[in-house]
Structures are given as structure tokens and as C-alpha cells.
N, C-alpha and C. Protein backbone atom coordinates (compact mmCIF):
# COMPACT_ATOMS: atom_id res chain seq x y z
N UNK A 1 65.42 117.69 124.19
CA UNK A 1 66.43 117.72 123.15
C UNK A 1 67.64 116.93 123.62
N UNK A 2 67.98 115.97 123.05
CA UNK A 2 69.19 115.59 123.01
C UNK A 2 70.23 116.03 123.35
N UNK A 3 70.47 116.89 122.02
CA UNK A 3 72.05 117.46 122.30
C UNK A 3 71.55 119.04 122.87
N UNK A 4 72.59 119.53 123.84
CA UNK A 4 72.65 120.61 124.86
C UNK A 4 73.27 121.28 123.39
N UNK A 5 72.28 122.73 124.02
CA UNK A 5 72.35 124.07 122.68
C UNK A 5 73.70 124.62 123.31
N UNK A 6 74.76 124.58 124.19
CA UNK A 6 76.07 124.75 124.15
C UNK A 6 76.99 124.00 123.65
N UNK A 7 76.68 122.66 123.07
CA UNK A 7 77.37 122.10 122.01
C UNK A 7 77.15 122.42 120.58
N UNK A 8 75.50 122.67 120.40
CA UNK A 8 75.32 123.13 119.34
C UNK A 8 76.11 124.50 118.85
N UNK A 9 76.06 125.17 119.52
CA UNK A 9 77.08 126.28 119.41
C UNK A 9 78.02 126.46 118.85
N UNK A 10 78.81 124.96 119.36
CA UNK A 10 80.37 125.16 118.90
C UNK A 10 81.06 124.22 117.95
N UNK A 11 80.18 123.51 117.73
CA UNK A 11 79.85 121.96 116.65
C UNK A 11 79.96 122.95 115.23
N UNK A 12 80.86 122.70 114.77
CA UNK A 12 80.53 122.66 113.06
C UNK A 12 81.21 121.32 112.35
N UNK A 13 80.76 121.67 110.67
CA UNK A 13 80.99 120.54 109.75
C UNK A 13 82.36 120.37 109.73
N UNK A 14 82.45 118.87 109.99
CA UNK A 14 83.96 119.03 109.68
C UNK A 14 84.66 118.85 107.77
N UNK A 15 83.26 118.71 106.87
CA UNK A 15 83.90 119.05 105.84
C UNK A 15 84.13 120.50 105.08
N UNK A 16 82.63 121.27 105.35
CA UNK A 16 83.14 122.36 105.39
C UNK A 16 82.98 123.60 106.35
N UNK A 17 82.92 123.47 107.58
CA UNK A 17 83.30 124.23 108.84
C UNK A 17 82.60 125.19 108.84
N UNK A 18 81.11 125.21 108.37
CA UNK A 18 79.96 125.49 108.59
C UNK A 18 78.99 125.15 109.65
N UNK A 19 78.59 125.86 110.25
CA UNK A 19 77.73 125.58 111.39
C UNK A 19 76.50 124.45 111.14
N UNK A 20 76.02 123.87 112.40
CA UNK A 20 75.22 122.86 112.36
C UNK A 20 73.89 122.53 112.68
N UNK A 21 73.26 122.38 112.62
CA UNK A 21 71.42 122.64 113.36
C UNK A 21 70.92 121.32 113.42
N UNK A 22 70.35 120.99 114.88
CA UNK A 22 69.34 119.70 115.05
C UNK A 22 68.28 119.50 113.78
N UNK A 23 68.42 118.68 113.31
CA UNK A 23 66.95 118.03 112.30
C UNK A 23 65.68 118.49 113.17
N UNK A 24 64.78 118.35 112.53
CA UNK A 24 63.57 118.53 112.71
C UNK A 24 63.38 117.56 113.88
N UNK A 25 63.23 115.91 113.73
CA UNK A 25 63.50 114.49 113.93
C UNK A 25 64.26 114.55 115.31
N UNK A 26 64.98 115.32 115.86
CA UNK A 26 66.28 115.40 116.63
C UNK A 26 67.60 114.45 116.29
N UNK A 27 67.27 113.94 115.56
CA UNK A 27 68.15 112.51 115.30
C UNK A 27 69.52 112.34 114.29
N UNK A 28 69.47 113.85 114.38
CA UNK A 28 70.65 114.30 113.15
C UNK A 28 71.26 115.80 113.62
N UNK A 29 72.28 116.19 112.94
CA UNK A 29 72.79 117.64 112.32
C UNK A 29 72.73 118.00 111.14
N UNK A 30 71.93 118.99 110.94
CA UNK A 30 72.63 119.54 108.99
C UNK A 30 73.12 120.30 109.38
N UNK A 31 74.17 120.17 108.52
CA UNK A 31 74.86 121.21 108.00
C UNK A 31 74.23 122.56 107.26
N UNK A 32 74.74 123.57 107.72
CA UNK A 32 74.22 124.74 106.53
C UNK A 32 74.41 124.86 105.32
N UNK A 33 75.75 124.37 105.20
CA UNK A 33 76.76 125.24 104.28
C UNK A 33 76.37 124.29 103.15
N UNK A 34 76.82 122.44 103.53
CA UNK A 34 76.81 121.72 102.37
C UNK A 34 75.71 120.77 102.39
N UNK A 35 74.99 120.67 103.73
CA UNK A 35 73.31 119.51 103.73
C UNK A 35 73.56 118.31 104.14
N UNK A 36 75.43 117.72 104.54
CA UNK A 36 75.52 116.57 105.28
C UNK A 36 74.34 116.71 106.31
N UNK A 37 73.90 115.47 106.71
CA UNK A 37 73.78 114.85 108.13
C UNK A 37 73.92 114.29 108.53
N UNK A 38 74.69 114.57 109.81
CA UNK A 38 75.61 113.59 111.13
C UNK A 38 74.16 113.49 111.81
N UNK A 39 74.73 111.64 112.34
CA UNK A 39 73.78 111.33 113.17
C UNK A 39 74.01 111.67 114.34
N UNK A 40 72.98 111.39 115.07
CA UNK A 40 73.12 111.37 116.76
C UNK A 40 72.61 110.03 117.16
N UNK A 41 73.57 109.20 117.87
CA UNK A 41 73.28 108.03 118.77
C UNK A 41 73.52 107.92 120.15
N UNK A 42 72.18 107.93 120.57
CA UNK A 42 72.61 107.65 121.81
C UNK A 42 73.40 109.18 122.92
N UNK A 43 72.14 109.97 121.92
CA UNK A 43 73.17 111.67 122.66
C UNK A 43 74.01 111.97 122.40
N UNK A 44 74.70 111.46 121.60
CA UNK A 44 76.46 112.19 121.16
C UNK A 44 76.29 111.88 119.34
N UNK A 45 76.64 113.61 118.87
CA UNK A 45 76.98 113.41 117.66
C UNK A 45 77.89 112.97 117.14
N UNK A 46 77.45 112.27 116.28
CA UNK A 46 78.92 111.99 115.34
C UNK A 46 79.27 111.96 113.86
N UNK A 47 80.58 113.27 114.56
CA UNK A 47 80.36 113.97 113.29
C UNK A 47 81.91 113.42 112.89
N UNK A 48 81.38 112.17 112.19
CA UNK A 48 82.68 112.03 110.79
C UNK A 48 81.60 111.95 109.59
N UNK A 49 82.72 112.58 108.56
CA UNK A 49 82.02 112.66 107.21
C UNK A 49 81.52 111.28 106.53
N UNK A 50 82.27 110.21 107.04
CA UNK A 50 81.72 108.84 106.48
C UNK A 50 80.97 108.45 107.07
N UNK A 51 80.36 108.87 108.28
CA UNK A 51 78.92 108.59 108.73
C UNK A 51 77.71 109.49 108.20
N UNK A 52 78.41 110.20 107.99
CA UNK A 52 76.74 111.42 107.34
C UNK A 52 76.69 111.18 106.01
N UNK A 53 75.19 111.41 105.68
CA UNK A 53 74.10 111.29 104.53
C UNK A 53 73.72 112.70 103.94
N UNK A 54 73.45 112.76 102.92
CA UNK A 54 72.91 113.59 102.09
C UNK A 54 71.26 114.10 102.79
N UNK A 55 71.13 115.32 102.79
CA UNK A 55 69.65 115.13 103.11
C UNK A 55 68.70 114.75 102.10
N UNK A 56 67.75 114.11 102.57
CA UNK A 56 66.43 113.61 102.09
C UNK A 56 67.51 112.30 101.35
N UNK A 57 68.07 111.29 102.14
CA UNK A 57 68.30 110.21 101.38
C UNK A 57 69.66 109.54 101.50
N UNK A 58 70.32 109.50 100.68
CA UNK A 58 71.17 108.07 100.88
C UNK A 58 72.23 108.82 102.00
């Protein structure tokens, strides 16, 4: 896994400050609350809202 489950921990959305979970893929975060997904490049998420996608798509 990529990202260490003690970041996962403390990582939430920064639009709505809902907790976050690895994709299936590892290659992302969803969100719970609203279904963004922040990517992960290169081991480090990044979580700005103008980088994340809707799940299943744009």
C-alpha cells in the first residue's frame, strides 16, 4: 500500500471534512461523505479539491 494507514487516519476531505479511504486501485482517496477522489502520485496524496474527480468519471 502506498499510503501508511497512519495517514489514512488523519487525512480527511478538505471539502467536506469527512474521512477518506484508499480506492480499490490504490491510486486514489474517496471520500465518504461527498465521493471526491484525490489522487495519489507518486505516494503522497493530494488532496486539493481541483485535483479530485467525481467517482466513476470525470
Amino acid at each position: 500500500m502506498a499510503v501508511s494507514p497512519e495517514l489514512l487516519e488523519i487525512l480527511i476531505c478538505p471539502a467536506c471534512k469527512a474521512k477518506v479511504q484508499l480506492t480499490s486501485d490504490g491510486q486514489g482517496l474517496r471520500c465518504v461523505g461527498c465521493g471526491l477522489v484525490y489522487p495519489v502520485r507518486d505516494d503522497i496524496p493530494v488532496m486539493l479539491v481541483d485535483e479530485a474527480r467525481r467517482e466513476g468519471g470525470s
